[in-house]
C-alpha atoms as a PDB file:
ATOM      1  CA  UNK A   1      31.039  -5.756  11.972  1.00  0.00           C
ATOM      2  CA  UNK A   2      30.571  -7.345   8.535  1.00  0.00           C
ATOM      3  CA  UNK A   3      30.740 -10.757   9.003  1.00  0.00           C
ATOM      4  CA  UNK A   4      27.542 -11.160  10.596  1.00  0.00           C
ATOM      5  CA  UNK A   5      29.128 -10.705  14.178  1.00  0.00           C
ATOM      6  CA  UNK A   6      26.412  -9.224  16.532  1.00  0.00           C
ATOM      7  CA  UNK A   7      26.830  -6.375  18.873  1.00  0.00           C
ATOM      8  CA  UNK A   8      26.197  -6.936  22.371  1.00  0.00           C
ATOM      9  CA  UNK A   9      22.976  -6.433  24.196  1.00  0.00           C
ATOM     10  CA  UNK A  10      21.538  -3.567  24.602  1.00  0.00           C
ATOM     11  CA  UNK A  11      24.686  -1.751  23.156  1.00  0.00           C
ATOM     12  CA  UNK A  12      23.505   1.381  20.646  1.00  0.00           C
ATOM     13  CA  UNK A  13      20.368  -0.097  20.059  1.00  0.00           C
ATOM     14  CA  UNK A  14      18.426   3.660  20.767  1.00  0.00           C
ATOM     15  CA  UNK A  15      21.431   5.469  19.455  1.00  0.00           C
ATOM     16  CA  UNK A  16      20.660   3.808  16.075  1.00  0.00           C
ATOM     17  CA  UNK A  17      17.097   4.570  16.201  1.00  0.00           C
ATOM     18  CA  UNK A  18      17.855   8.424  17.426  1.00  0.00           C
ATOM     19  CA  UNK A  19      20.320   8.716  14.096  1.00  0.00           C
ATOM     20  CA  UNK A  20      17.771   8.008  11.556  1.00  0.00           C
ATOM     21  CA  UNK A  21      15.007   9.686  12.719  1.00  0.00           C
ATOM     22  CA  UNK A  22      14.747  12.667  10.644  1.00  0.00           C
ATOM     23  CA  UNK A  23      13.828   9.867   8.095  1.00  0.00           C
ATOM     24  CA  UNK A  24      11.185   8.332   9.316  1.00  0.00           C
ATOM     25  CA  UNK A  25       7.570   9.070   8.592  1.00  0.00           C
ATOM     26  CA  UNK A  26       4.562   7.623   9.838  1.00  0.00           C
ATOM     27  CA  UNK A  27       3.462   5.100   7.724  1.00  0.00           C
ATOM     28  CA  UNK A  28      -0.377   5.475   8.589  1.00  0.00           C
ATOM     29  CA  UNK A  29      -0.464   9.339   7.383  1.00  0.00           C
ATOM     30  CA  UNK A  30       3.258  10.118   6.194  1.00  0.00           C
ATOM     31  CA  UNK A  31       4.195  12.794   8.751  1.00  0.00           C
ATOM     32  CA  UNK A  32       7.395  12.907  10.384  1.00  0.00           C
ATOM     33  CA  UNK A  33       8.094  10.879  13.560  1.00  0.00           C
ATOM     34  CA  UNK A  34       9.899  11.844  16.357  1.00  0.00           C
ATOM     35  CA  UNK A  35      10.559  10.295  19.872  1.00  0.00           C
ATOM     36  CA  UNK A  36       8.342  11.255  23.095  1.00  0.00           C
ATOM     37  CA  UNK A  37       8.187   9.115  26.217  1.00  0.00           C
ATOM     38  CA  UNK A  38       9.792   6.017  24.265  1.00  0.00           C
ATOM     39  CA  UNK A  39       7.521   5.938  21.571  1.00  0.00           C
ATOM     40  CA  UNK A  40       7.897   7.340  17.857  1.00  0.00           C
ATOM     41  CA  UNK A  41       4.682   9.722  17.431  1.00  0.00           C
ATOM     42  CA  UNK A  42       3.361  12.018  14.684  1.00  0.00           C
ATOM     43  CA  UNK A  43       1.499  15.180  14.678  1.00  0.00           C
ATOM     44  CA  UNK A  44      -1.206  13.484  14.191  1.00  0.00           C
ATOM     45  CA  UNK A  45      -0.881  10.917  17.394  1.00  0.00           C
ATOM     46  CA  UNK A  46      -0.307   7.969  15.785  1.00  0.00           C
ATOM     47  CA  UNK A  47       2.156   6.283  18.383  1.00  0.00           C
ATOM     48  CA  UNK A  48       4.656   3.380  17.680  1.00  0.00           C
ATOM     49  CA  UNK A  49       6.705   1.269  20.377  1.00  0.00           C
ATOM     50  CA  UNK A  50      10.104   0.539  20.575  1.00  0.00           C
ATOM     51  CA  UNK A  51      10.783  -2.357  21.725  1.00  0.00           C
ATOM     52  CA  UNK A  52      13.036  -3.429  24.511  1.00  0.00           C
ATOM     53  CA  UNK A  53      15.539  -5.418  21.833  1.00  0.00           C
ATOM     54  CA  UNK A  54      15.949  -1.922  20.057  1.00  0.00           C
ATOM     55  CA  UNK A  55      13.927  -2.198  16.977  1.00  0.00           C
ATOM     56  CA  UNK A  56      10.382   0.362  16.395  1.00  0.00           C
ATOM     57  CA  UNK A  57       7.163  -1.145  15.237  1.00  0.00           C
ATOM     58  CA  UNK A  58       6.701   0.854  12.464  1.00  0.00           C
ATOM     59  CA  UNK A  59       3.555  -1.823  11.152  1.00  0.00           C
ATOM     60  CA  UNK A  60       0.724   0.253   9.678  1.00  0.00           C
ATOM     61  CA  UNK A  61      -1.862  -1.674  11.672  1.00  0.00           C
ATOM     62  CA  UNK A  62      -3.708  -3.245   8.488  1.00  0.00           C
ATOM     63  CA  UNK A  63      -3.867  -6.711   6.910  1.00  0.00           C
ATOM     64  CA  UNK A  64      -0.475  -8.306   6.378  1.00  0.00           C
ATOM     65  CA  UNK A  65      -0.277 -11.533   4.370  1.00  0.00           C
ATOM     66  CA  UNK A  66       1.638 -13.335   6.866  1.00  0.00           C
ATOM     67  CA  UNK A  67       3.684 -12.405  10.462  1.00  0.00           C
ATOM     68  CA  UNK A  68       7.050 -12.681   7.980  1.00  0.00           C
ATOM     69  CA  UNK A  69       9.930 -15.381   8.455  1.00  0.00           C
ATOM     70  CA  UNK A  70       9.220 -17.708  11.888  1.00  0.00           C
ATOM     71  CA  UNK A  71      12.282 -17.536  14.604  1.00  0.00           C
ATOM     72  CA  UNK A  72      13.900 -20.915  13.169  1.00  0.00           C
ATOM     73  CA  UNK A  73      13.721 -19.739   9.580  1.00  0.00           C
ATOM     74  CA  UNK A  74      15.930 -16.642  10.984  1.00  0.00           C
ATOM     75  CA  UNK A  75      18.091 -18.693  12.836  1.00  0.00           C
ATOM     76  CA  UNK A  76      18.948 -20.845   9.733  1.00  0.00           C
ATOM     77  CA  UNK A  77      19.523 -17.666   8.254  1.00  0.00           C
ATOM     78  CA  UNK A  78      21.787 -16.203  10.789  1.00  0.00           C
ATOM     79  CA  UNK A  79      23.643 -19.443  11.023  1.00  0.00           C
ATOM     80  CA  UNK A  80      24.277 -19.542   7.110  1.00  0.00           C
ATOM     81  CA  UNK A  81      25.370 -16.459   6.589  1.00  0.00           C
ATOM     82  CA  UNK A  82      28.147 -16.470   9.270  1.00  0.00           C
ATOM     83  CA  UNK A  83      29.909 -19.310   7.289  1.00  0.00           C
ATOM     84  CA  UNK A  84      30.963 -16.680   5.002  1.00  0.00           C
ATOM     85  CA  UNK A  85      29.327 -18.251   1.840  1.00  0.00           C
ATOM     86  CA  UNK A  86      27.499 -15.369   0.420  1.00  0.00           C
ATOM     87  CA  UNK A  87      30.299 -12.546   1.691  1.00  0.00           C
ATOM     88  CA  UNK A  88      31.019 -11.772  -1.869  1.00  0.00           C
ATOM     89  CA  UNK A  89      27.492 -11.028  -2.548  1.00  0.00           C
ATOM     90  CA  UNK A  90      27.473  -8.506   0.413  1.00  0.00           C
ATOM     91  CA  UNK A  91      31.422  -7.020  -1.014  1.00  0.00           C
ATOM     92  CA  UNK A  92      29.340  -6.833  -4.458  1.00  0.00           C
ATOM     93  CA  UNK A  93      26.369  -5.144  -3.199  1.00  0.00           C
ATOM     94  CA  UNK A  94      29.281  -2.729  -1.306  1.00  0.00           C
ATOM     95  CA  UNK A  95      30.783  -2.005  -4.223  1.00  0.00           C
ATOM     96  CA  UNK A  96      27.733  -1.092  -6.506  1.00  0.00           C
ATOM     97  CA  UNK A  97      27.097   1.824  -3.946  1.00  0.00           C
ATOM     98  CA  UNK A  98      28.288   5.187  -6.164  1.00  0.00           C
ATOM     99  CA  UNK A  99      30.301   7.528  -4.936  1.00  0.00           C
ATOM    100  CA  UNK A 100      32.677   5.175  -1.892  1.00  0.00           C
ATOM    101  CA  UNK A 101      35.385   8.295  -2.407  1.00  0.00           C
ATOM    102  CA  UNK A 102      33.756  11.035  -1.966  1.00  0.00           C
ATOM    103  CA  UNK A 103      33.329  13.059   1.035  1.00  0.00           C
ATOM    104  CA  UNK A 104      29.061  13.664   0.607  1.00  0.00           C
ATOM    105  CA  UNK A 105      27.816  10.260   0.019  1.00  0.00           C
ATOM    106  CA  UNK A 106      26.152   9.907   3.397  1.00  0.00           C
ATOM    107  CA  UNK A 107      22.223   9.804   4.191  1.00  0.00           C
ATOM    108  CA  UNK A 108      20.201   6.542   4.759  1.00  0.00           C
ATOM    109  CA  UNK A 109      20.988   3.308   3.263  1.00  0.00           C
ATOM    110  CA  UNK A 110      17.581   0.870   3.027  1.00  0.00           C
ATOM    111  CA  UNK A 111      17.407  -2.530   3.403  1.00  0.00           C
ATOM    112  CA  UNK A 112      13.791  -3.623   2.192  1.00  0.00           C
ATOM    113  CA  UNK A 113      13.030  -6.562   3.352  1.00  0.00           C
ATOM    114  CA  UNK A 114      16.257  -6.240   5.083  1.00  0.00           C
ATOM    115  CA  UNK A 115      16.159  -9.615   7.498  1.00  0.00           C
ATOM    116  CA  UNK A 116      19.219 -10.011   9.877  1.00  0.00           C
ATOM    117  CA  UNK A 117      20.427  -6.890   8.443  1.00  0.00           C
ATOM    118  CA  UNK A 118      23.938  -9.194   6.975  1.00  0.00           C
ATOM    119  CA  UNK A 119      24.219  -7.242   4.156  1.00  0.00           C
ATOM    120  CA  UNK A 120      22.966  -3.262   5.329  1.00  0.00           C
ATOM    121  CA  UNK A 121      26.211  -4.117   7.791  1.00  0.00           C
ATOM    122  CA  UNK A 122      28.574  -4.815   5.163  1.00  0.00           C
ATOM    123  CA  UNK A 123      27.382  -1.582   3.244  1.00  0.00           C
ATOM    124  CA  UNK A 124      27.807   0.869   6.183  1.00  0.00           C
ATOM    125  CA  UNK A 125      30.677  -0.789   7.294  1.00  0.00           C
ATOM    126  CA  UNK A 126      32.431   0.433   3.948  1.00  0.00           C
ATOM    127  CA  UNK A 127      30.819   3.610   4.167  1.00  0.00           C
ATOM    128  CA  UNK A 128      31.540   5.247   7.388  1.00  0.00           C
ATOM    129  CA  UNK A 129      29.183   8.490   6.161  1.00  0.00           C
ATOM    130  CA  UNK A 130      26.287   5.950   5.657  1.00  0.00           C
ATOM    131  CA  UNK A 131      22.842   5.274   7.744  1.00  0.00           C
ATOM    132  CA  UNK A 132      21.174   2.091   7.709  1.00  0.00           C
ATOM    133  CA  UNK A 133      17.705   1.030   8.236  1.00  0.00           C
ATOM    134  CA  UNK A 134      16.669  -2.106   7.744  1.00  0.00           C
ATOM    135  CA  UNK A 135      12.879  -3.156   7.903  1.00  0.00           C
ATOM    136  CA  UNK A 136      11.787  -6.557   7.495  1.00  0.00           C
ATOM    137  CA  UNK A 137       8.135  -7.955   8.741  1.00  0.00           C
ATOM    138  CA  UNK A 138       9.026 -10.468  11.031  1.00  0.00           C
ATOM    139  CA  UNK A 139       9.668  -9.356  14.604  1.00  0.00           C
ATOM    140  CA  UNK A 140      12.465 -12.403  15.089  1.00  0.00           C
ATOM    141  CA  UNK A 141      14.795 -10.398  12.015  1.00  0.00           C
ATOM    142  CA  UNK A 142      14.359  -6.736  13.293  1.00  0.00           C
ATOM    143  CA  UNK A 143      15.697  -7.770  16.318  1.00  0.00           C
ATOM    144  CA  UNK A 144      18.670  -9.840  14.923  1.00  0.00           C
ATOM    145  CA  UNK A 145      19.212  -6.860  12.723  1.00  0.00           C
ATOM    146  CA  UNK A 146      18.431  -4.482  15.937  1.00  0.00           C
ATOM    147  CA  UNK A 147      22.084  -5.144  16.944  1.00  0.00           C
ATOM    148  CA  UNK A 148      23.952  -6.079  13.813  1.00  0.00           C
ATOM    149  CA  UNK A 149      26.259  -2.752  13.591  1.00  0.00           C
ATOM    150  CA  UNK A 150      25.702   0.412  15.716  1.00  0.00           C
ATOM    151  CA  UNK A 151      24.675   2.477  12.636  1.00  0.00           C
ATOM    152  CA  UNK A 152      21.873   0.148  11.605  1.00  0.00           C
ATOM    153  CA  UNK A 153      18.715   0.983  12.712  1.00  0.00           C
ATOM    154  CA  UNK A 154      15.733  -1.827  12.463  1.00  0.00           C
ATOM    155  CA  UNK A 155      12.351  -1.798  12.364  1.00  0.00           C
ATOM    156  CA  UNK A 156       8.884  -3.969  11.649  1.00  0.00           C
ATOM    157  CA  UNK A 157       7.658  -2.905   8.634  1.00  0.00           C
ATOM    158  CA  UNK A 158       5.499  -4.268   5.878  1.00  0.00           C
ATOM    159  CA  UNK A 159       7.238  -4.376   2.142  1.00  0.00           C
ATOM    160  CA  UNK A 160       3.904  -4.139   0.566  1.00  0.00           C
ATOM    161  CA  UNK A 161       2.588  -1.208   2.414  1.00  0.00           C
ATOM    162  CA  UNK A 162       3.357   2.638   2.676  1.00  0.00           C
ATOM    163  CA  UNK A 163       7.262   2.543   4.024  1.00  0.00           C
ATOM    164  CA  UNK A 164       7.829   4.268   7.800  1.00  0.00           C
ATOM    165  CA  UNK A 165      10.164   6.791   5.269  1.00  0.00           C
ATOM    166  CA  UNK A 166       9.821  10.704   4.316  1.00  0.00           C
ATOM    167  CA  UNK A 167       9.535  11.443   0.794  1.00  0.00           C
ATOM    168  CA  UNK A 168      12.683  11.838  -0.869  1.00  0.00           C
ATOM    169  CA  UNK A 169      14.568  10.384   2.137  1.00  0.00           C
ATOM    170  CA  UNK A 170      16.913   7.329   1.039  1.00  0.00           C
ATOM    171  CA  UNK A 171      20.024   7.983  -0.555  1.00  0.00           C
ATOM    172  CA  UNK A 172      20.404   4.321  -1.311  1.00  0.00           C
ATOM    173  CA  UNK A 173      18.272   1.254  -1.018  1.00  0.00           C
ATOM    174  CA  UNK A 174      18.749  -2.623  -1.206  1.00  0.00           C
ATOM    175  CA  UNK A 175      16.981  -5.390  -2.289  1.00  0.00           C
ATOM    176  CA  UNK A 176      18.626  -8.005  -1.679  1.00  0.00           C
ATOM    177  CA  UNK A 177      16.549 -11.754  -2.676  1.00  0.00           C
ATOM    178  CA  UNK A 178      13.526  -9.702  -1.619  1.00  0.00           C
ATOM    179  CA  UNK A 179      10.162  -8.003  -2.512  1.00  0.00           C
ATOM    180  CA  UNK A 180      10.084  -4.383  -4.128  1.00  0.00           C
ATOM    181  CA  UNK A 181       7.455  -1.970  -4.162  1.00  0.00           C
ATOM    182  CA  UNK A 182       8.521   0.156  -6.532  1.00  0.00           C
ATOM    183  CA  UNK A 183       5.837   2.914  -6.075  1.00  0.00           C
ATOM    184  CA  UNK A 184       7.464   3.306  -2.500  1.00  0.00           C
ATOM    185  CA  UNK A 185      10.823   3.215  -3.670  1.00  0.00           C
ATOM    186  CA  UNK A 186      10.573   6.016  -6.372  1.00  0.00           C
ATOM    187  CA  UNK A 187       8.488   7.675  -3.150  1.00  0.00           C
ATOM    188  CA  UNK A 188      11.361   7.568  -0.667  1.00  0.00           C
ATOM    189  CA  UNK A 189      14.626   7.493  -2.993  1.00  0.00           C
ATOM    190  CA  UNK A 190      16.361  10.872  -3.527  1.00  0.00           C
ATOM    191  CA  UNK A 191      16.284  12.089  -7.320  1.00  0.00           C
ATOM    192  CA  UNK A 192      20.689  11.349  -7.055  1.00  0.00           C
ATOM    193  CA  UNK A 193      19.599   8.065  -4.877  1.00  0.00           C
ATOM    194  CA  UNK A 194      20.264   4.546  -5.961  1.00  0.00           C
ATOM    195  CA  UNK A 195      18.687   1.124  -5.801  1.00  0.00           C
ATOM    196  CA  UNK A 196      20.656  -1.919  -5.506  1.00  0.00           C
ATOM    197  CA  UNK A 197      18.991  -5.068  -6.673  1.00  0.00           C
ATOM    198  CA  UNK A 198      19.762  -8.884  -6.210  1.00  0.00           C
ATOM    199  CA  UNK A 199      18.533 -11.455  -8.080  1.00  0.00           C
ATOM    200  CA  UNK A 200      19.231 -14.918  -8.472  1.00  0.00           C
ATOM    201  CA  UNK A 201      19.703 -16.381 -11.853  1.00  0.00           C
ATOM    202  CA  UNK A 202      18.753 -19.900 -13.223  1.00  0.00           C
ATOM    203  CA  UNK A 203      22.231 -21.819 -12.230  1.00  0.00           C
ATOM    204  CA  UNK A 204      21.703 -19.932  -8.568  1.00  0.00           C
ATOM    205  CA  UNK A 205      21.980 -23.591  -6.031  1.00  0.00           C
ATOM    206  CA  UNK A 206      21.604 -25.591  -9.215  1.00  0.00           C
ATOM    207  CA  UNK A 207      22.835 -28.427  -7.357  1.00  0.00           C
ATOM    208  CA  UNK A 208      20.710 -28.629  -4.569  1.00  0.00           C
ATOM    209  CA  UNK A 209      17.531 -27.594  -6.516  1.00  0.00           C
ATOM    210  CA  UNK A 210      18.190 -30.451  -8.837  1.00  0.00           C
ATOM    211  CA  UNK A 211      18.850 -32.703  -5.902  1.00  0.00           C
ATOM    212  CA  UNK A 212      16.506 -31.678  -3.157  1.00  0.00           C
ATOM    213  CA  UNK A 213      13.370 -30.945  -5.449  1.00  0.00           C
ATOM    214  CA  UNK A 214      13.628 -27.107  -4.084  1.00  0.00           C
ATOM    215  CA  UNK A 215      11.699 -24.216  -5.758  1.00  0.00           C
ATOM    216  CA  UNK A 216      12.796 -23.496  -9.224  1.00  0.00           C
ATOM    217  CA  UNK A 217      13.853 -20.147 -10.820  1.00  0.00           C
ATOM    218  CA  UNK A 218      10.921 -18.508 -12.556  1.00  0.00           C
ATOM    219  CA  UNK A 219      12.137 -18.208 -15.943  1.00  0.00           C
ATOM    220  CA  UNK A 220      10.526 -14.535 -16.213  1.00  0.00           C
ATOM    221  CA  UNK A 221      12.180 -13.355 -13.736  1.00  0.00           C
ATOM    222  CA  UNK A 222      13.991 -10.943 -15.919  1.00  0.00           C
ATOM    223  CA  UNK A 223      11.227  -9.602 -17.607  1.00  0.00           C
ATOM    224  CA  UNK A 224       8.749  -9.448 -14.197  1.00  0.00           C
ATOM    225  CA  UNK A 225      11.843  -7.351 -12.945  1.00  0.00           C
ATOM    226  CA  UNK A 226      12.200  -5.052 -16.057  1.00  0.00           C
ATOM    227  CA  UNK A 227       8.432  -4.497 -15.327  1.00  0.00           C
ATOM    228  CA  UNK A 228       8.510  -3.896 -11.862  1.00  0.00           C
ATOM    229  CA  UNK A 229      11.227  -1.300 -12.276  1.00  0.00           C
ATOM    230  CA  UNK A 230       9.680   0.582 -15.659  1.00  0.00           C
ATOM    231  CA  UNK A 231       9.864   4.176 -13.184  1.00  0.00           C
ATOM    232  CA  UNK A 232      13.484   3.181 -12.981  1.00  0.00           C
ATOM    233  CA  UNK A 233      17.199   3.135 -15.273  1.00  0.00           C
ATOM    234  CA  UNK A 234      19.202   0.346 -15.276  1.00  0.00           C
ATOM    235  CA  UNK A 235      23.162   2.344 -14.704  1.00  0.00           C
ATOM    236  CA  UNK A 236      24.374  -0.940 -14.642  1.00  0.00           C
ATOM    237  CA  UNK A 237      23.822  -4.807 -14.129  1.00  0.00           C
ATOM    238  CA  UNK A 238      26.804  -7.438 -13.568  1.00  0.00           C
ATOM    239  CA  UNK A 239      26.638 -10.958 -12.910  1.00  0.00           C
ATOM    240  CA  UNK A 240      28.295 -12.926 -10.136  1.00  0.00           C
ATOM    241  CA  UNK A 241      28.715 -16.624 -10.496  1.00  0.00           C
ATOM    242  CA  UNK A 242      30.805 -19.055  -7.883  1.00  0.00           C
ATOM    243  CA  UNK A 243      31.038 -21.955  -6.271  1.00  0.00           C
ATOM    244  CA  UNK A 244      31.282 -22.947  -2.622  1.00  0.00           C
ATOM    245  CA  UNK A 245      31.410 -25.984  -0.395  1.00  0.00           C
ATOM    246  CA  UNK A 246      28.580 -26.923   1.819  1.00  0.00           C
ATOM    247  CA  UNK A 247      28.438 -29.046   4.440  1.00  0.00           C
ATOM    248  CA  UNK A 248      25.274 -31.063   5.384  1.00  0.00           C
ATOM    249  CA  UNK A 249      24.358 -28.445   7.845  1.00  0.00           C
ATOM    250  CA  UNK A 250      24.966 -25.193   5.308  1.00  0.00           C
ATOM    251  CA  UNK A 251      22.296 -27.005   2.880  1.00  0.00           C
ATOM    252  CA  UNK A 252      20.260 -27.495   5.924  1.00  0.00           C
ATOM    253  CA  UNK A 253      19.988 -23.431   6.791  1.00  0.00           C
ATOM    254  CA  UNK A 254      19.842 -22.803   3.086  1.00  0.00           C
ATOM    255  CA  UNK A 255      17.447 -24.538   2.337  1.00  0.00           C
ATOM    256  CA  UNK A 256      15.104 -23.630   5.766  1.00  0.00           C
ATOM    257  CA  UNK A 257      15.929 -20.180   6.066  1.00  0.00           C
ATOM    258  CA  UNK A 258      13.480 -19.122   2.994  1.00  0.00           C
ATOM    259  CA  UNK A 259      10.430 -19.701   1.188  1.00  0.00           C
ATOM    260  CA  UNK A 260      11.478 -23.266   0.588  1.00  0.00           C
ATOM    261  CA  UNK A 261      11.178 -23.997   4.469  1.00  0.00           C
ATOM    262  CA  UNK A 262       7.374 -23.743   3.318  1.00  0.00           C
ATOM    263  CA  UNK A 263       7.273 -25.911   0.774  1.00  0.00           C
ATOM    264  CA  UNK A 264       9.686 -29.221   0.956  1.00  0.00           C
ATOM    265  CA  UNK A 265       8.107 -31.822   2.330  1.00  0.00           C
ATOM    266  CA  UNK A 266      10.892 -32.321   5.649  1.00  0.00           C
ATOM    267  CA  UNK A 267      11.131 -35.938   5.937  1.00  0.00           C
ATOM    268  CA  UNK A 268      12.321 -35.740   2.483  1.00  0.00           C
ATOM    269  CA  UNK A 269      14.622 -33.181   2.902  1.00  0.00           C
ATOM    270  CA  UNK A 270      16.152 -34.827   5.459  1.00  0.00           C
ATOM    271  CA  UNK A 271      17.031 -38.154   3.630  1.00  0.00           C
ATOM    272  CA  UNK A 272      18.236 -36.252   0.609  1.00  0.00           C
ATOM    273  CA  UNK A 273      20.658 -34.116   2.568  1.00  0.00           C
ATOM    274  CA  UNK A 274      21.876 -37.271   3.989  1.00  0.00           C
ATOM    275  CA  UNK A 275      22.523 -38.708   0.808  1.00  0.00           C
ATOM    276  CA  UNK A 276      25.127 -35.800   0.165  1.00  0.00           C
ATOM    277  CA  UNK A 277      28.644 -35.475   0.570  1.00  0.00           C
ATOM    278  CA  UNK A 278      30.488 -34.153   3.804  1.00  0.00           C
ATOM    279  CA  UNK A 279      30.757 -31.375   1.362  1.00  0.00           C
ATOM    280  CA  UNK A 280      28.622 -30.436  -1.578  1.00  0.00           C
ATOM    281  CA  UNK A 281      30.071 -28.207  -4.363  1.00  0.00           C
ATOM    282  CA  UNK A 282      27.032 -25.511  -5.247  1.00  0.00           C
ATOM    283  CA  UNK A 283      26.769 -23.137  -7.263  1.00  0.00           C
ATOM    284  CA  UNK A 284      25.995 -19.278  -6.401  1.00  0.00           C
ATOM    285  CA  UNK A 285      24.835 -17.341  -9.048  1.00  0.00           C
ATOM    286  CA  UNK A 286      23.326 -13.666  -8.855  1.00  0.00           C
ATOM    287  CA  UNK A 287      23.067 -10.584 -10.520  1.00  0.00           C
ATOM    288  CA  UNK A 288      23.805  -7.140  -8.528  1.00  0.00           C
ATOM    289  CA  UNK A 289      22.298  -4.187 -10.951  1.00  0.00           C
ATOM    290  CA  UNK A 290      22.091  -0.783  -9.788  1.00  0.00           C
ATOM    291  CA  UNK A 291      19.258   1.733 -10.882  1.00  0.00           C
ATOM    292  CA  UNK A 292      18.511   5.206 -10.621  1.00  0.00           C
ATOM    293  CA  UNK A 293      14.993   7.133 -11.025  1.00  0.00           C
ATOM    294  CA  UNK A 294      13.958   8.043 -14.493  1.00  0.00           C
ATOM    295  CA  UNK A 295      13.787  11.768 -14.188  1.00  0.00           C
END
């Protein structure tokens, strides 16, 4: 189930939960969770729901900046990614997990952040010994990502807050066009664990951000990342540059289906995708590095 396909309702949505809950802590106190009468409790009673679509409300209960990506921002996303045109970064973020050959690599794989959950199903899909649990704030990805492979797990989760995780409890975590929190990630990532990181670069959708007045690419991106990551070693960092075809309607979900969908003005979005092409040449451009902790 990497291409985005979408298992069928209901079908292991509280298997996937039951799998990876020897990971899970409570993110209000940090003890473990376990299931009793439906809910995921702690020793200490704090009580989370699952909800009927399969994913746990793991939310700490505090302030959150915002109630994450809105349904139609998920559906653009959902819709984009089926056409296939960001499968190589998926394959890339697949291949920069260590260890594919050998019999041990299994534990949790994180998706921070983790929205449909396209790319956690790509990962586990390559590695049968792998976990996945991806936990995103908005309530409309968990549950697309609820039922994206029967090995992902999903949950409602704030980036920015203590992670629903046991310390020293991910064997590999993604972040994938996302926030980080790096205090929680050295927290939760085994000493042999990895972190996958992907970042766009400044030719990433030149076309359309050139075309469509879209967000630009903060030039210190690099350097805010190097920062962010100072608890961490880069093993390795490779670039990933192509170019794909995109119909009026691709542009369309790129475009809405992140922080842009806040910030173009939509009357003029719409007349400058209809100025475009029946198909629009754009550029992808990323870079997948992989880190481990600084001992």
């Amino acid at each position: 189930m990497a291409d985005g396909a979408e298992q069928p309702e209901g079908a292991g949505r509280q298997d996937a939960i039951d799998r990876v809950i020897e990971y899970l802590g409570c993110p209000l106190c940090g003890l473990p969770l376990g299931r009793i009468d439906g809910q995921l409790r702690c020793a200490a009673r704090h009580s989370y729901n699952i909800a009927r679509q399969g994913y746990a409300s793991l939310l700490s209960g505090g302030k959150h900046p915002s109630a994450g990506d809105t349904a139609e921002m998920v559906a653009a996303r959902a819709a984009f990614l089926a056409t296939g045109h960001y499968s190589a970064i998926a394959d890339a973020v697949s291949a920069a997990i260590p260890d594919a050959v050998i019999p041990d690599d299994a534990g949790l794989c994180l998706d921070l952040a983790g929205g449909t959950g396209y790319y956690l199903a790509t990962v586990v899909e390559a590695h049968p010994r792998l976990l996945g649990l991806s936990i995103d704030l908005s309530q409309h990805a968990a549950r697309r990502a609820a039922r994206v492979h029967p090995r992902v797990a999903s949950a409602t989760a704030d980036a920015w807050q203590r992670f629903p995780l046991l310390d020293r409890s991910v064997r590999h975590a993604l972040s994938i066009f996302g926030p980080r929190n790096p205090d929680e990630l050295a927290r939760v990532l085994r000493e042999d664990g990895s972190l996958i990181v992907v970042t766009p670069t400044g030719e990433h959708l030149r076309e359309l951000r050139d075309g469509l007045g879209l967000i630009g690419i903060d030039e210190r991106k690099e350097d805010r990342l190097r920062a962010q990551l100072e608890r961490f070693e880069a093993v390795g960092v490779d670039r990933l540059e192509y170019r794909v075809a995109m119909s009026r309607d691709d542009v369309l979900w790129d475009v809405t289906m992140g922080p842009n969908a806040y910030h173009v003005d939509a009357e003029r979005l719409r007349l400058g995708i209809e100025r475009l092409g029946e198909a629009t040449q754009v550029t992808v451009s990323v870079t997948v590095g992989r880190y481990r902790l600084l001992g």
